[in-house]
Protein backbone atom coordinates (compact mmCIF):
# COMPACT_ATOMS: atom_id res chain seq x y z
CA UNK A 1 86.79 98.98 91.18
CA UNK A 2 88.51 95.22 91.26
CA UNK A 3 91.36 94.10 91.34
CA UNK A 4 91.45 93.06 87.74
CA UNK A 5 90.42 96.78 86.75
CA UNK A 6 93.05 98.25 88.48
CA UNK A 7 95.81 96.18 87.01
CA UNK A 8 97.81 96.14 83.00
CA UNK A 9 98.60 92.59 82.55
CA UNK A 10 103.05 92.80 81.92
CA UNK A 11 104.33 89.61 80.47
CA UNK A 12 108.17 88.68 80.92
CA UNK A 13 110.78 86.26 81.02
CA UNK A 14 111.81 86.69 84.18
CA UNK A 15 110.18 88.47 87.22
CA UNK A 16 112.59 89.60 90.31
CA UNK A 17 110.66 89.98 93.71
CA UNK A 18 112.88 92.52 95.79
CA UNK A 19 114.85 95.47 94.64
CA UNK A 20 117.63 95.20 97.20
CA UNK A 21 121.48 94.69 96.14
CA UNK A 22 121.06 91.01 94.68
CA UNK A 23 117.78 91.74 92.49
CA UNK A 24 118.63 94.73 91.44
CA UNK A 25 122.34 93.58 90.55
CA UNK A 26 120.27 90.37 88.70
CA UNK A 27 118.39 92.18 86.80
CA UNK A 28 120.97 94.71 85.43
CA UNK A 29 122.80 91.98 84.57
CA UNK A 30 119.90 89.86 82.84
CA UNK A 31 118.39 93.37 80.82
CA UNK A 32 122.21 94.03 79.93
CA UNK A 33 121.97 90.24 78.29
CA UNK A 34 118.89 91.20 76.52
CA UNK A 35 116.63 89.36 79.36
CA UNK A 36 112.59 90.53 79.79
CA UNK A 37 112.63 91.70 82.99
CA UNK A 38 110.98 93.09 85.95
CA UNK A 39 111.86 94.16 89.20
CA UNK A 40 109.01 94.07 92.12
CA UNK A 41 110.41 96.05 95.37
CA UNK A 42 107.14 96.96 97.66
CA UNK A 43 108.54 100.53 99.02
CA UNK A 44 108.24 103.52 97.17
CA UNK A 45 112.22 104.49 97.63
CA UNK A 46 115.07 102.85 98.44
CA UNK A 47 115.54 105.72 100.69
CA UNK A 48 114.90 103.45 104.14
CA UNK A 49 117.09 101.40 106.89
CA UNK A 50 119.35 98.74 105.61
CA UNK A 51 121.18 96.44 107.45
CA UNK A 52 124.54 96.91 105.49
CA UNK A 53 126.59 99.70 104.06
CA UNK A 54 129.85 97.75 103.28
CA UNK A 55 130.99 96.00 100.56
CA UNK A 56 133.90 93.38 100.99
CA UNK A 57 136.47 93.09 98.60
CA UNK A 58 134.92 90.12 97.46
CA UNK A 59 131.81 92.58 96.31
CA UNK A 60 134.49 94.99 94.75
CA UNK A 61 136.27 91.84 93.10
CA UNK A 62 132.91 91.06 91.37
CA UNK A 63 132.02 94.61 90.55
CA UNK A 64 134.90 94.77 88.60
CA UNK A 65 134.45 91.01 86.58
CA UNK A 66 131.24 92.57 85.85
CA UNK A 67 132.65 95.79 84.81
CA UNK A 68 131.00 98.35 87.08
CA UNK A 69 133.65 98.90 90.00
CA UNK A 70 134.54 102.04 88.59
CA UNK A 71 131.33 103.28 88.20
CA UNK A 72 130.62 102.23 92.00
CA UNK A 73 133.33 104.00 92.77
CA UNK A 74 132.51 107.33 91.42
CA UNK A 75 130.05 107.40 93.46
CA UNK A 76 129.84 108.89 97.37
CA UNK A 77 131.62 106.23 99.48
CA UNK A 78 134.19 105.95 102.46
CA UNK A 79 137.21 103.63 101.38
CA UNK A 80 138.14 101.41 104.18
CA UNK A 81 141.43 99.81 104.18
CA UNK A 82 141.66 98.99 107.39
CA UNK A 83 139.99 98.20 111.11
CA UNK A 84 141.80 98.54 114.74
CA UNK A 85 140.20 97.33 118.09
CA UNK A 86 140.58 99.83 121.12
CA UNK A 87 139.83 98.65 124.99
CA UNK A 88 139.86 101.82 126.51
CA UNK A 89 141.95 103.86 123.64
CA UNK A 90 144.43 101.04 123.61
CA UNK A 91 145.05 99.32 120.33
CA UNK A 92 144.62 95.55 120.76
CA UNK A 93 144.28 94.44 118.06
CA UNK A 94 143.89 95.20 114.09
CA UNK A 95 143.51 94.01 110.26
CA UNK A 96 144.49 95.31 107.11
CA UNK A 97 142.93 94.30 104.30
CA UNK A 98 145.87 94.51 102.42
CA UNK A 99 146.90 91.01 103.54
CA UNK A 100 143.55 89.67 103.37
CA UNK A 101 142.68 90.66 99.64
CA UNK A 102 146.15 91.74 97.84
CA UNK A 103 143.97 92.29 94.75
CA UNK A 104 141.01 94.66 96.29
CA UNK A 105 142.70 96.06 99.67
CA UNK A 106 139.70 98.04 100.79
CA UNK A 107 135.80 97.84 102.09
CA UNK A 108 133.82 100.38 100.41
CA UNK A 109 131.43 102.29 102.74
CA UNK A 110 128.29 103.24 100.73
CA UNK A 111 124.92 103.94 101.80
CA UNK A 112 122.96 101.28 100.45
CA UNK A 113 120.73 103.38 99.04
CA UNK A 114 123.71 104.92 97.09
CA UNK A 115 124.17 101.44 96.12
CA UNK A 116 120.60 100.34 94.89
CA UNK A 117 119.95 104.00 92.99
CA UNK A 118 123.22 103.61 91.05
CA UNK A 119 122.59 100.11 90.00
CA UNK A 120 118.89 101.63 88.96
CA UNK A 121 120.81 104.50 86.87
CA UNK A 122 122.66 101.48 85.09
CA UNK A 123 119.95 99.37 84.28
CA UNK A 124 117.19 102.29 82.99
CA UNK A 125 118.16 102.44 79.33
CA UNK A 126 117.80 98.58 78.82
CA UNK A 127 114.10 98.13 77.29
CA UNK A 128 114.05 95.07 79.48
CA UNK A 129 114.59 96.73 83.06
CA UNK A 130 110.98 98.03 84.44
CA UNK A 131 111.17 98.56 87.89
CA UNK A 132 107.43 98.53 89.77
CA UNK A 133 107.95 100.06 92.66
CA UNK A 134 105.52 101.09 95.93
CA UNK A 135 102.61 98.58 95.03
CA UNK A 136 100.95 95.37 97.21
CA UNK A 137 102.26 91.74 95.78
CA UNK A 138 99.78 89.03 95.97
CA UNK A 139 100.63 85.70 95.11
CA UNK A 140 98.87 83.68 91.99
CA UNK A 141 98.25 80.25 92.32
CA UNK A 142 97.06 77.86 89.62
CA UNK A 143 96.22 74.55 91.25
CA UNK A 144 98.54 74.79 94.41
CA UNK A 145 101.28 75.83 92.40
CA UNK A 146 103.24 79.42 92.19
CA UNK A 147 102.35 80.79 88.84
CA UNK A 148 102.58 84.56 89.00
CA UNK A 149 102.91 87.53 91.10
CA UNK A 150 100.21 90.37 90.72
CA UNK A 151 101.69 94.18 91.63
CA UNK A 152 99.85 97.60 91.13
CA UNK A 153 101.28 100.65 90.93
């Protein structure tokens, strides 16, 4: 079998290449809009290593313009309102970040893939939200330029 019989030809508007935080938060917020949409992410599960588990206040600040803080925050997380530095059990110093954001005093701690499967749960009843998931990605090029992006399943 080729490589034409083993892929369905999926038209839309707009085609996201990684399901981490950022596409995944994208295309919630492009299928809530009424946006075509398609998420790529090459691994199976989000259930893998990630290189961050916090969100600053700055992510919690947007969360909440975007009107899903709450719903973040219903699910399992570690609140974080503030960090001390210990040389040998000895506070030296500290932060709270209740001076450094007044208006979202805390970090939350969240597994990432906490994160990622909660903004999935959002963005499934949107028509417009397929995620492919666990397939290669191969580039298509029409005369040197980008044109596509071919995924199996």
């Amino acid at each position: 079998m080729n490589d034409q019989e083993k892929t369905t030809p999926h038209r839309t508007g707009v085609c996201i290449v990684g399901g981490g935080p950022a596409g995944m938060l994208l295309g919630l917020l492009l299928a809530k809009r009424g946006s075509d949409v398609i998420v790529l992410e090459q691994h199976n599960s989000f259930d893998r290593e990630f290189r961050g588990e916090v969100l600053q206040p700055s992510t919690a600040r947007l969360l909440d313009q975007i009107g899903l803080l709450g719903y973040i925050m219903d699910q399992p997380h570690l609140t974080l309102t503030e960090g001390k530095l210990l040389v040998n059990g000895v506070p030296k110093a500290g932060f709270s970040f209740n001076t450094i954001a007044p208006d979202y005093p805390y970090a939350i701690w969240m597994p990432q893939v906490v994160f990622l499967n909660a903004l999935l749960e959002k963005a499934r009843p949107f028509a417009g939200f397929p995620l492919l998931d666990g397939g290669p990605r191969k580039r298509t090029y029409r005369r040197k330029r980008l044109c596509g992006r071919r995924a199996r399943r």
